[in-house]
N, C-alpha and C. Protein backbone atom coordinates (compact mmCIF):
# COMPACT_ATOMS: atom_id res chain seq x y z
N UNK A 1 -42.89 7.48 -26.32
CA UNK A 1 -42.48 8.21 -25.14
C UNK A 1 -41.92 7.26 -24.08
N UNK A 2 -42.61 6.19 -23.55
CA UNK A 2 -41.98 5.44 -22.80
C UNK A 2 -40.98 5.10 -23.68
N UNK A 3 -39.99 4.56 -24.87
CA UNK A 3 -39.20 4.16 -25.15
C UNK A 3 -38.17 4.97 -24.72
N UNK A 4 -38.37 6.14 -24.79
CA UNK A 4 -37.12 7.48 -24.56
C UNK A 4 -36.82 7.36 -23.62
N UNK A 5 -38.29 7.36 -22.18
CA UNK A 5 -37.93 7.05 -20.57
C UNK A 5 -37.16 5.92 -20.27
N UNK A 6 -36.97 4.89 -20.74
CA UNK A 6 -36.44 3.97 -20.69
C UNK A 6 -35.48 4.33 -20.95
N UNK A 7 -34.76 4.23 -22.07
CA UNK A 7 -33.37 4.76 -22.65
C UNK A 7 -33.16 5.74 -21.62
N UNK A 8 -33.51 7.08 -21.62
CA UNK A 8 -33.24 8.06 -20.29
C UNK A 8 -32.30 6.92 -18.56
N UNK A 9 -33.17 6.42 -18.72
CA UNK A 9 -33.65 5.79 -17.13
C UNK A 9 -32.63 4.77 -17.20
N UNK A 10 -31.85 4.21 -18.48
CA UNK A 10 -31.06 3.02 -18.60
C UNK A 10 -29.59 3.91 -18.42
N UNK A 11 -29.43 5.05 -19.61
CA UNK A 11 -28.34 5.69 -19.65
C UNK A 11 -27.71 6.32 -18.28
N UNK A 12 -28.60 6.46 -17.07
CA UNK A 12 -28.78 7.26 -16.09
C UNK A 12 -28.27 6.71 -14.87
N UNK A 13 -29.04 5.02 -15.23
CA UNK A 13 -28.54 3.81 -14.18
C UNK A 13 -26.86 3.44 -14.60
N UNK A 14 -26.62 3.91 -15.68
CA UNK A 14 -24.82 3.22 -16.50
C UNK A 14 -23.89 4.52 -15.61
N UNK A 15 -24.33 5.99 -15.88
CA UNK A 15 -23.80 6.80 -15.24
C UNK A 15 -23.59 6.64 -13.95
N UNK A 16 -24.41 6.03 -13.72
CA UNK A 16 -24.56 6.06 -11.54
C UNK A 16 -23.45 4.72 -11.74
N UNK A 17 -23.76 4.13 -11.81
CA UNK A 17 -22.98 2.75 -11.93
C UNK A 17 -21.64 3.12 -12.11
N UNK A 18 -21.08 3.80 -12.91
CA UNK A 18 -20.30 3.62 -13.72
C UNK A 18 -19.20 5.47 -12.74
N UNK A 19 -19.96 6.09 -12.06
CA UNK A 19 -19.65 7.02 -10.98
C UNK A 19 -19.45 5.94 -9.59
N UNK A 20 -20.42 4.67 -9.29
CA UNK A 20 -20.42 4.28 -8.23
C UNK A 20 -18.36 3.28 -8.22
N UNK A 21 -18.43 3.16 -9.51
CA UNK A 21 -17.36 2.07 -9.50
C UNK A 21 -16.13 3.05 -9.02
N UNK A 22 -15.93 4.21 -9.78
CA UNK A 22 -15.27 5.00 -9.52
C UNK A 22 -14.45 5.43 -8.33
N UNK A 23 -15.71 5.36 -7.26
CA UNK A 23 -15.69 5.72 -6.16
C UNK A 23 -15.74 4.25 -5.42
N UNK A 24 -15.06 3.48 -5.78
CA UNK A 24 -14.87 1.78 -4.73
C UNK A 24 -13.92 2.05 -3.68
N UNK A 25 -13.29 2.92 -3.97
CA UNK A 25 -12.44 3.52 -2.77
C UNK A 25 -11.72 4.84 -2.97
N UNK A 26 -12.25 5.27 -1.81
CA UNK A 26 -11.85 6.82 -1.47
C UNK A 26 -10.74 7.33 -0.84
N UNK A 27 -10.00 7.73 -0.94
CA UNK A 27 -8.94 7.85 0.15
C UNK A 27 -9.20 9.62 0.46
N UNK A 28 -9.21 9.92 2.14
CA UNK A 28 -8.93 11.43 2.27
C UNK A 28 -7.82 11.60 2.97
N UNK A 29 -7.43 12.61 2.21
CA UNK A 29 -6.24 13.33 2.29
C UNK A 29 -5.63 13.80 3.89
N UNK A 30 -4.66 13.96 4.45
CA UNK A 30 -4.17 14.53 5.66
C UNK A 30 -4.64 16.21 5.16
N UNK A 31 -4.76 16.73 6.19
CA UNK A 31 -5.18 18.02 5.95
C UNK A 31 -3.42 18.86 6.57
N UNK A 32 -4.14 20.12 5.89
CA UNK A 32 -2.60 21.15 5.56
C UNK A 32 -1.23 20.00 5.50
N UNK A 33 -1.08 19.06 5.07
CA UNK A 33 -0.04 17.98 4.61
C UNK A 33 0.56 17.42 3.53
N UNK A 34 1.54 17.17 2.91
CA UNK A 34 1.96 16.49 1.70
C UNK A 34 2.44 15.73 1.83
N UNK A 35 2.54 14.71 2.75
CA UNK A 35 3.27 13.95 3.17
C UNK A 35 2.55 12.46 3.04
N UNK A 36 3.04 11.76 2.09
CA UNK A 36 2.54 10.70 1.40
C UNK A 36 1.58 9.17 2.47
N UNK A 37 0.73 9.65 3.01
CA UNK A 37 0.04 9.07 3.32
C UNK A 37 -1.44 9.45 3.35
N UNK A 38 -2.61 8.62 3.24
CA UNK A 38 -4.00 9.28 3.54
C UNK A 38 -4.25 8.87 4.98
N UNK A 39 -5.14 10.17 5.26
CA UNK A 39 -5.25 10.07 6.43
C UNK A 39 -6.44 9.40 7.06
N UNK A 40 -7.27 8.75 5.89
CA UNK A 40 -8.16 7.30 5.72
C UNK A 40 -8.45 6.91 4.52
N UNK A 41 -9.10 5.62 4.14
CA UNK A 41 -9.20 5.16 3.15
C UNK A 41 -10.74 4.12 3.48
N UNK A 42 -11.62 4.75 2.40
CA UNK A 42 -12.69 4.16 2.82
C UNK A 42 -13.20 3.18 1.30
N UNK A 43 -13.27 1.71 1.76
CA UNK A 43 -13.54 0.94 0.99
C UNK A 43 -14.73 0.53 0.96
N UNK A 44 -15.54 0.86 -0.66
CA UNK A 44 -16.96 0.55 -0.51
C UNK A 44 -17.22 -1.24 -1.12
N UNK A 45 -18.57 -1.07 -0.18
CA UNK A 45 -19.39 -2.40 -0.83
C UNK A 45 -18.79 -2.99 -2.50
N UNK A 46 -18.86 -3.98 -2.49
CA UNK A 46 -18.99 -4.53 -4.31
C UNK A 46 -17.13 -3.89 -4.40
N UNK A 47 -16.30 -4.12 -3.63
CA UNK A 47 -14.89 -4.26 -4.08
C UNK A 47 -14.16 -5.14 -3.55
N UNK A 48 -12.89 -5.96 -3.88
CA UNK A 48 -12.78 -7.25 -3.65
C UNK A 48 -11.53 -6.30 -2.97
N UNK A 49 -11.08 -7.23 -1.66
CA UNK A 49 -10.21 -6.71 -0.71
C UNK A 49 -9.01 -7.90 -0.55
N UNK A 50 -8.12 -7.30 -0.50
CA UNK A 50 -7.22 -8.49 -0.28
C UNK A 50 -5.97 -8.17 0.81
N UNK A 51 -5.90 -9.33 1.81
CA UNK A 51 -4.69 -9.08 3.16
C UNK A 51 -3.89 -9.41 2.14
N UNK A 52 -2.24 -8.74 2.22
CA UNK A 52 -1.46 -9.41 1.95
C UNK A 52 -0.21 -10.05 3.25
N UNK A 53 0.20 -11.20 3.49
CA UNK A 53 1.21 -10.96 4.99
C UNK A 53 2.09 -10.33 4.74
N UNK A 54 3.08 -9.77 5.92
CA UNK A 54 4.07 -9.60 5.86
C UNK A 54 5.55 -9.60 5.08
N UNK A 55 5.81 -8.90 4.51
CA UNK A 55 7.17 -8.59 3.42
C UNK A 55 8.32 -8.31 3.87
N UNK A 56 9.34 -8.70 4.33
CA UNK A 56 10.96 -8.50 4.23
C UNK A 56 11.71 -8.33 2.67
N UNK A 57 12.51 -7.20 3.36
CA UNK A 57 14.13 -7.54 2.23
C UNK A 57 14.15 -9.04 1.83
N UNK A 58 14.26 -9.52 0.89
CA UNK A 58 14.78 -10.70 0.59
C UNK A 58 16.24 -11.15 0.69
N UNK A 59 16.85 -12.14 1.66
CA UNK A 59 18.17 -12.47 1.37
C UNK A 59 18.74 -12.83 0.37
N UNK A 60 20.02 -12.90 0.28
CA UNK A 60 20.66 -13.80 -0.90
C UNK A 60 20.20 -14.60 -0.99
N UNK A 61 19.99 -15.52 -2.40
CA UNK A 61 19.87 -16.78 -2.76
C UNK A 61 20.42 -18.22 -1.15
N UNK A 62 19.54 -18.54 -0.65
CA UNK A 62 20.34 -19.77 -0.26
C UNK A 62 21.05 -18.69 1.26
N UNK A 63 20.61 -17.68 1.32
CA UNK A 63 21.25 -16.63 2.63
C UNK A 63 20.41 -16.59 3.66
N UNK A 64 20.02 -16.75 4.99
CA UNK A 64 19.39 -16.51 6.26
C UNK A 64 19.12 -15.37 6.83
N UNK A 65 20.16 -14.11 6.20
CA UNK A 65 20.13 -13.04 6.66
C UNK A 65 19.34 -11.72 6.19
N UNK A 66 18.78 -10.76 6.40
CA UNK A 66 18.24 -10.03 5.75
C UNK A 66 19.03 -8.58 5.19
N UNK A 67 19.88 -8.84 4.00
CA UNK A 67 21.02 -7.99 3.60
C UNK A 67 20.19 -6.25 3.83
N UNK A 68 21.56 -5.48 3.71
CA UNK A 68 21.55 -4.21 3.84
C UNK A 68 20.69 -2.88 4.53
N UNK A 69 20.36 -1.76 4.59
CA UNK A 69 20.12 -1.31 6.13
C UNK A 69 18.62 -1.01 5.26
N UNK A 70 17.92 -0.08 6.03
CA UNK A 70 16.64 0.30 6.24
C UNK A 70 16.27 0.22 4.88
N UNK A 71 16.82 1.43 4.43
CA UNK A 71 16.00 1.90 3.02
C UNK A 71 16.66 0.51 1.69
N UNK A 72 17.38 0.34 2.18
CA UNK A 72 17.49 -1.18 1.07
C UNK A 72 16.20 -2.49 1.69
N UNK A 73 16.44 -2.45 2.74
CA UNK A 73 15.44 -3.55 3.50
C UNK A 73 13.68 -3.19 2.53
N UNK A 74 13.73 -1.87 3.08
CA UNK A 74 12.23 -1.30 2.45
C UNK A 74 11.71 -1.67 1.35
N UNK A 75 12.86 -1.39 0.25
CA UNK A 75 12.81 -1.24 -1.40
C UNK A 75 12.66 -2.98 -1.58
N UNK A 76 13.06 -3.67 -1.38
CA UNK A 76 13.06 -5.38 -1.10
C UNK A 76 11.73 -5.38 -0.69
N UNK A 77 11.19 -5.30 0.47
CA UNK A 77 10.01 -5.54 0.74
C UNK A 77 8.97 -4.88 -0.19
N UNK A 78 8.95 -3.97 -0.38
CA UNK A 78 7.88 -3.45 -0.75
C UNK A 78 7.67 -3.73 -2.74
N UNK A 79 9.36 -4.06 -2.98
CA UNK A 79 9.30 -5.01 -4.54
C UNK A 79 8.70 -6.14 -4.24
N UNK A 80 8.81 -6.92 -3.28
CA UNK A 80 8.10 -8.30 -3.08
C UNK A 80 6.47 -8.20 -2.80
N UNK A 81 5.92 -7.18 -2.32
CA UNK A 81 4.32 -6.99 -2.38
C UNK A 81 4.09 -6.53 -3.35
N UNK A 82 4.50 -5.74 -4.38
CA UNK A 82 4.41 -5.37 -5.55
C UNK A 82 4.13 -6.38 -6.40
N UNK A 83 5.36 -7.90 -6.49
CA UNK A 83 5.02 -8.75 -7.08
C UNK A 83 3.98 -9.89 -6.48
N UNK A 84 3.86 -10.05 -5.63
CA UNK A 84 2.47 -10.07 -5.06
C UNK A 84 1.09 -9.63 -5.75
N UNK A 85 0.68 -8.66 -5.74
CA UNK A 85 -0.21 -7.91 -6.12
C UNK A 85 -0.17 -8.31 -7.12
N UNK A 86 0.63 -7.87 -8.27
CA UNK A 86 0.52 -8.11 -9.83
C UNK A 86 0.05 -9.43 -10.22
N UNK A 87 0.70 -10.59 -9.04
CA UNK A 87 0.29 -11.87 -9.33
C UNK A 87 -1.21 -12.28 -9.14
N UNK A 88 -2.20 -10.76 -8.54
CA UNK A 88 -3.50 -10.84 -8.35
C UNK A 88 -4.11 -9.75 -9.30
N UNK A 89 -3.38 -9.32 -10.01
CA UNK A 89 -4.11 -8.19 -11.08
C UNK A 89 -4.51 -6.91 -10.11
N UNK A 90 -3.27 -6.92 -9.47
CA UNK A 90 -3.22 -5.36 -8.81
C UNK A 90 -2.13 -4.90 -8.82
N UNK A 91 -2.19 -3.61 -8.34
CA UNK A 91 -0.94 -2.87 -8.62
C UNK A 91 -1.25 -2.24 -7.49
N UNK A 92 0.68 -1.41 -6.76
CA UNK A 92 0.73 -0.99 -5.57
C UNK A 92 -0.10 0.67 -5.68
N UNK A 93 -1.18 0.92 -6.19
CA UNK A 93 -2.08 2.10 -6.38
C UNK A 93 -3.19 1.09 -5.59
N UNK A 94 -3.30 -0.21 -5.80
CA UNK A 94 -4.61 -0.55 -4.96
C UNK A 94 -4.34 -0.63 -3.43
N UNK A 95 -3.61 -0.30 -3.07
CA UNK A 95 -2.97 -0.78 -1.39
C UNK A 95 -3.86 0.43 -1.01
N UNK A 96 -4.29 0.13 0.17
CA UNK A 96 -5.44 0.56 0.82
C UNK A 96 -5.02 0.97 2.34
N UNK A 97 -4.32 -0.05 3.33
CA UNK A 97 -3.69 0.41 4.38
C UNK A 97 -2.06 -0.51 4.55
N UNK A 98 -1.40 0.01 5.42
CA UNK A 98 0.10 -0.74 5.00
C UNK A 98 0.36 -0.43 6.79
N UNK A 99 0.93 -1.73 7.30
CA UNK A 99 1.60 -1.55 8.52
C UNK A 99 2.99 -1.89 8.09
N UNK A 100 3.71 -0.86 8.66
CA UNK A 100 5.13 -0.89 9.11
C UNK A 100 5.84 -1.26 9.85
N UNK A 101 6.54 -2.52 10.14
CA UNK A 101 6.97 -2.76 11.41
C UNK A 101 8.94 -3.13 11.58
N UNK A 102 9.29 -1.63 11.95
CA UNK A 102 10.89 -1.58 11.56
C UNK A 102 11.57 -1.73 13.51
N UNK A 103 12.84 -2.44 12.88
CA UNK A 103 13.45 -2.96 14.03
C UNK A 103 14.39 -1.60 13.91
N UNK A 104 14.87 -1.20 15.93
CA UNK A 104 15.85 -0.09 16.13
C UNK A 104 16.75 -0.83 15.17
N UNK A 105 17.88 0.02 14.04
CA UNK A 105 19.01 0.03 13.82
C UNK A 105 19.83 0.36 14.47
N UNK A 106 20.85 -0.35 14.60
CA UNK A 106 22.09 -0.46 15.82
C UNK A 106 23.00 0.68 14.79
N UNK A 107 23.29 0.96 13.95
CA UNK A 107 23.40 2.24 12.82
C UNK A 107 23.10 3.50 14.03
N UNK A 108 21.90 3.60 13.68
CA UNK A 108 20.81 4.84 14.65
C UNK A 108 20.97 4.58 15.74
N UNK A 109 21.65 4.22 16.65
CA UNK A 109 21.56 4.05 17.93
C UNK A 109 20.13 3.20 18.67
N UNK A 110 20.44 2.06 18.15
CA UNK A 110 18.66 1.41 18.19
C UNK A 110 17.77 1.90 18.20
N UNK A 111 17.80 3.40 17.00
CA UNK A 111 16.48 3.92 16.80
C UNK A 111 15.49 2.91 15.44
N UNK A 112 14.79 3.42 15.38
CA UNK A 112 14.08 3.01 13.75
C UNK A 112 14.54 4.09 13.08
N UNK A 113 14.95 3.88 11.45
CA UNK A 113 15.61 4.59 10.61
C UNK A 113 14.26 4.80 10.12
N UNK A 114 13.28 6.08 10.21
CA UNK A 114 12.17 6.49 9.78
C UNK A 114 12.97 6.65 8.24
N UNK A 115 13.65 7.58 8.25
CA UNK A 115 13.94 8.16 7.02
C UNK A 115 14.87 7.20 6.02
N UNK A 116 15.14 5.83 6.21
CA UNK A 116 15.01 5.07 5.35
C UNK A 116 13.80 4.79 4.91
N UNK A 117 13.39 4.15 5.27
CA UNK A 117 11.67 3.63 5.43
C UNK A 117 11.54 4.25 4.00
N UNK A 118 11.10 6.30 4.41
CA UNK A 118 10.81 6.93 3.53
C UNK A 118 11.64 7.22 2.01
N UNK A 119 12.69 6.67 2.57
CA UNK A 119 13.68 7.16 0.95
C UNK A 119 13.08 6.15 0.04
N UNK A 120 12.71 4.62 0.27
CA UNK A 120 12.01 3.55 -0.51
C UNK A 120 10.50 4.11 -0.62
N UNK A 121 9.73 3.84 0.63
CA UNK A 121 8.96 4.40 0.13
C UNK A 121 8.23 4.93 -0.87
N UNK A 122 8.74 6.62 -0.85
CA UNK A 122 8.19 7.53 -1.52
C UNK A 122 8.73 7.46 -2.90
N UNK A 123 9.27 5.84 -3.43
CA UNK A 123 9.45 5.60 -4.86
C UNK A 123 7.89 5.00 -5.19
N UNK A 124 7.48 4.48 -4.18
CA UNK A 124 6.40 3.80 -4.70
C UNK A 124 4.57 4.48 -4.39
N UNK A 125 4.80 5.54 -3.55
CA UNK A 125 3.36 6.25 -3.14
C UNK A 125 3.63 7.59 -3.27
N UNK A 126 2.38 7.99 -3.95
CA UNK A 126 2.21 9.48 -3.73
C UNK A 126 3.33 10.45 -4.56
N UNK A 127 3.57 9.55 -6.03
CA UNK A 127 4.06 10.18 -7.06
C UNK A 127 3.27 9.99 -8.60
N UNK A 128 4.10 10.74 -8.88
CA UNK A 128 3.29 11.67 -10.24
C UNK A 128 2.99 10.22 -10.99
N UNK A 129 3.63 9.29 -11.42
CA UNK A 129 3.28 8.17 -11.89
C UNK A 129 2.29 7.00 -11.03
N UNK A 130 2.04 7.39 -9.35
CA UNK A 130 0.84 6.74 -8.91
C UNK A 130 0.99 7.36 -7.44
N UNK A 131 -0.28 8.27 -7.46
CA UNK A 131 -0.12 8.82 -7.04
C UNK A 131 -1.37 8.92 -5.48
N UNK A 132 -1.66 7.65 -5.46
CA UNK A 132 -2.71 7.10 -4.60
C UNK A 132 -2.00 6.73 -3.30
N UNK A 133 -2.82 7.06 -2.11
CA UNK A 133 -1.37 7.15 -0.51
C UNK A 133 -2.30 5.99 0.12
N UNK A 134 -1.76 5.01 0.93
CA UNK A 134 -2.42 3.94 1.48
C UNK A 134 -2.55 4.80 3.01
N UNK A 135 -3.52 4.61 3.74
CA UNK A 135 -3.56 4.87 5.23
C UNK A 135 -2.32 3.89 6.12
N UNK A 136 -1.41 4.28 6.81
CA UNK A 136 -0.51 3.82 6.84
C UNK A 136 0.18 3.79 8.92
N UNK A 137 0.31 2.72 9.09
CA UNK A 137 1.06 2.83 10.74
C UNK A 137 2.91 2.23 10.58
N UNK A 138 3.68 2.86 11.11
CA UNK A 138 4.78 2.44 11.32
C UNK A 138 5.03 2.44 12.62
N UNK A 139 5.58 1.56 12.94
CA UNK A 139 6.26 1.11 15.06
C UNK A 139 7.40 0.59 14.61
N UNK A 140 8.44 0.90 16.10
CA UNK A 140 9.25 -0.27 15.88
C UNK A 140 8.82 -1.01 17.21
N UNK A 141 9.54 -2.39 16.83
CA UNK A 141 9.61 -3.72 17.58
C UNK A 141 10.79 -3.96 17.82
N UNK A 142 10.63 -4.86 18.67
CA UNK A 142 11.85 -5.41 19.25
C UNK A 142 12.40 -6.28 18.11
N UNK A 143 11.83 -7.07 17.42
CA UNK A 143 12.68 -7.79 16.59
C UNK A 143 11.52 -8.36 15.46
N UNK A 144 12.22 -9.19 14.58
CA UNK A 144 11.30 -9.75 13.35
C UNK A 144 11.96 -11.15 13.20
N UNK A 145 11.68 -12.08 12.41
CA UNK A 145 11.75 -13.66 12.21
C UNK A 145 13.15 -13.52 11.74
N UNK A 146 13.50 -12.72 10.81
CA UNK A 146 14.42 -13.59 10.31
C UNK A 146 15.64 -12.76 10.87
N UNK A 147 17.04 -13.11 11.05
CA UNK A 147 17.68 -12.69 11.12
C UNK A 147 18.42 -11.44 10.49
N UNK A 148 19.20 -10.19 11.71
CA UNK A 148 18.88 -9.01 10.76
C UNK A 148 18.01 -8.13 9.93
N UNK A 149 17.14 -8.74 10.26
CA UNK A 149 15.50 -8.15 9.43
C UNK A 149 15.34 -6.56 10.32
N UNK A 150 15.14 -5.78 9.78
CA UNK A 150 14.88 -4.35 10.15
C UNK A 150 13.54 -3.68 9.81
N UNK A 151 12.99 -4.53 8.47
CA UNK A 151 11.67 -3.94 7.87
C UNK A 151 10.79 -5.18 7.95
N UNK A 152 9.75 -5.26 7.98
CA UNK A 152 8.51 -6.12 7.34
C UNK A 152 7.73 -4.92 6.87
N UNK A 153 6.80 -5.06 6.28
CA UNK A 153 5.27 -4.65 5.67
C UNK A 153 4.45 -5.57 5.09
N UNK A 154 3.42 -5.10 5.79
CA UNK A 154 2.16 -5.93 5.49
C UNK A 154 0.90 -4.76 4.99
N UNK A 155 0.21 -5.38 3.73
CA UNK A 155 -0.55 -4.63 3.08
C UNK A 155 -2.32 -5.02 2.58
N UNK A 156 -2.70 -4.19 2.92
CA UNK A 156 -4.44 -4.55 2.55
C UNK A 156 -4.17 -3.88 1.34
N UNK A 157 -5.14 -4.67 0.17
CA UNK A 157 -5.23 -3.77 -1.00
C UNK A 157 -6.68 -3.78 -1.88
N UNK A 158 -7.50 -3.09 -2.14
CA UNK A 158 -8.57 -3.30 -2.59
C UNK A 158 -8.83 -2.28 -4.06
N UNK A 159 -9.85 -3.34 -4.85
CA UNK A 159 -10.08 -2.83 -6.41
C UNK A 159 -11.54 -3.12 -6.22
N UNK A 160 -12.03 -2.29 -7.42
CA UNK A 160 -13.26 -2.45 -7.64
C UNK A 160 -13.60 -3.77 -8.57
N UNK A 161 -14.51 -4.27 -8.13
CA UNK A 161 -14.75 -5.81 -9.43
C UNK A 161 -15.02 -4.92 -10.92
């Protein structure tokens, strides 16, 4: 009889365990919304967290400038945290929160091109192939490091060990 309780009591602790890993991070949803962001993301104990800095468009080879407008800027940046991540055995499903920080486009009338942002974007969050939304802030600023730069992003990303 104790052998069974045991076994019981072992199989029981693997389930919890094995429910607890599951749940290393939660993300909840924006309410009445579809709009690819969570509206928090709660990271538990026993998961390894990682800052990543800041991401730009990448220039040309050997170029200073940060080529083409918003939603090209985006898709650049957000390929460069991608390869990032992978180089840590993550993938952009572990991104956890993401700041946005887009310069007015002289395009837009020195607005921020929100809806670039989103045309890159929403290739990479909150689709059918990964479909996990990071808690997310976008501003614009007055300016960024490199010349012509319109996008940075910077990303927290966390997995369960």
């Amino acid at each position: 009889m104790a052998l069974a309780t045991r076994a019981l009591f072992a199989a029981a602790t693997i389930l919890h365990a094995a429910g607890a890993h599951a749940q290393a991070v939660e993300r909840v949803p924006l309410l009445g919304s579809d709009f690819p962001i969570s509206a928090a993301v709660s990271v538990k104990a026993g998961t390894d967290t990682v800052f990543l800095s800041g991401a730009m468009g990448l220039p040309p080879k050997g170029g200073t400038a940060a080529p083409g407008d918003t939603a090209a800027q985006t898709m650049g940046a957000l390929t460069a945290l991608q390869a990032t991540l992978a180089r840590l055995g993550m993938t952009m499903g572990d991104v956890v929160k993401m700041n946005v920080f887009l310069v007015g486009d002289p395009a837009h009338g020195g607005k921020m091109d929100f809806s670039g942002l989103m045309a890159s974007y929403t290739k990479f969050f909150g689709t059918k192939d990964q479909p996990n939304k990071p808690a997310r802030s976008a501003v614009q600023v007055a300016g960024l490091a490199a010349p012509g730069a319109l996008v940075e992003i910077e990303v927290i990303a966390a997995k369960a060990r």
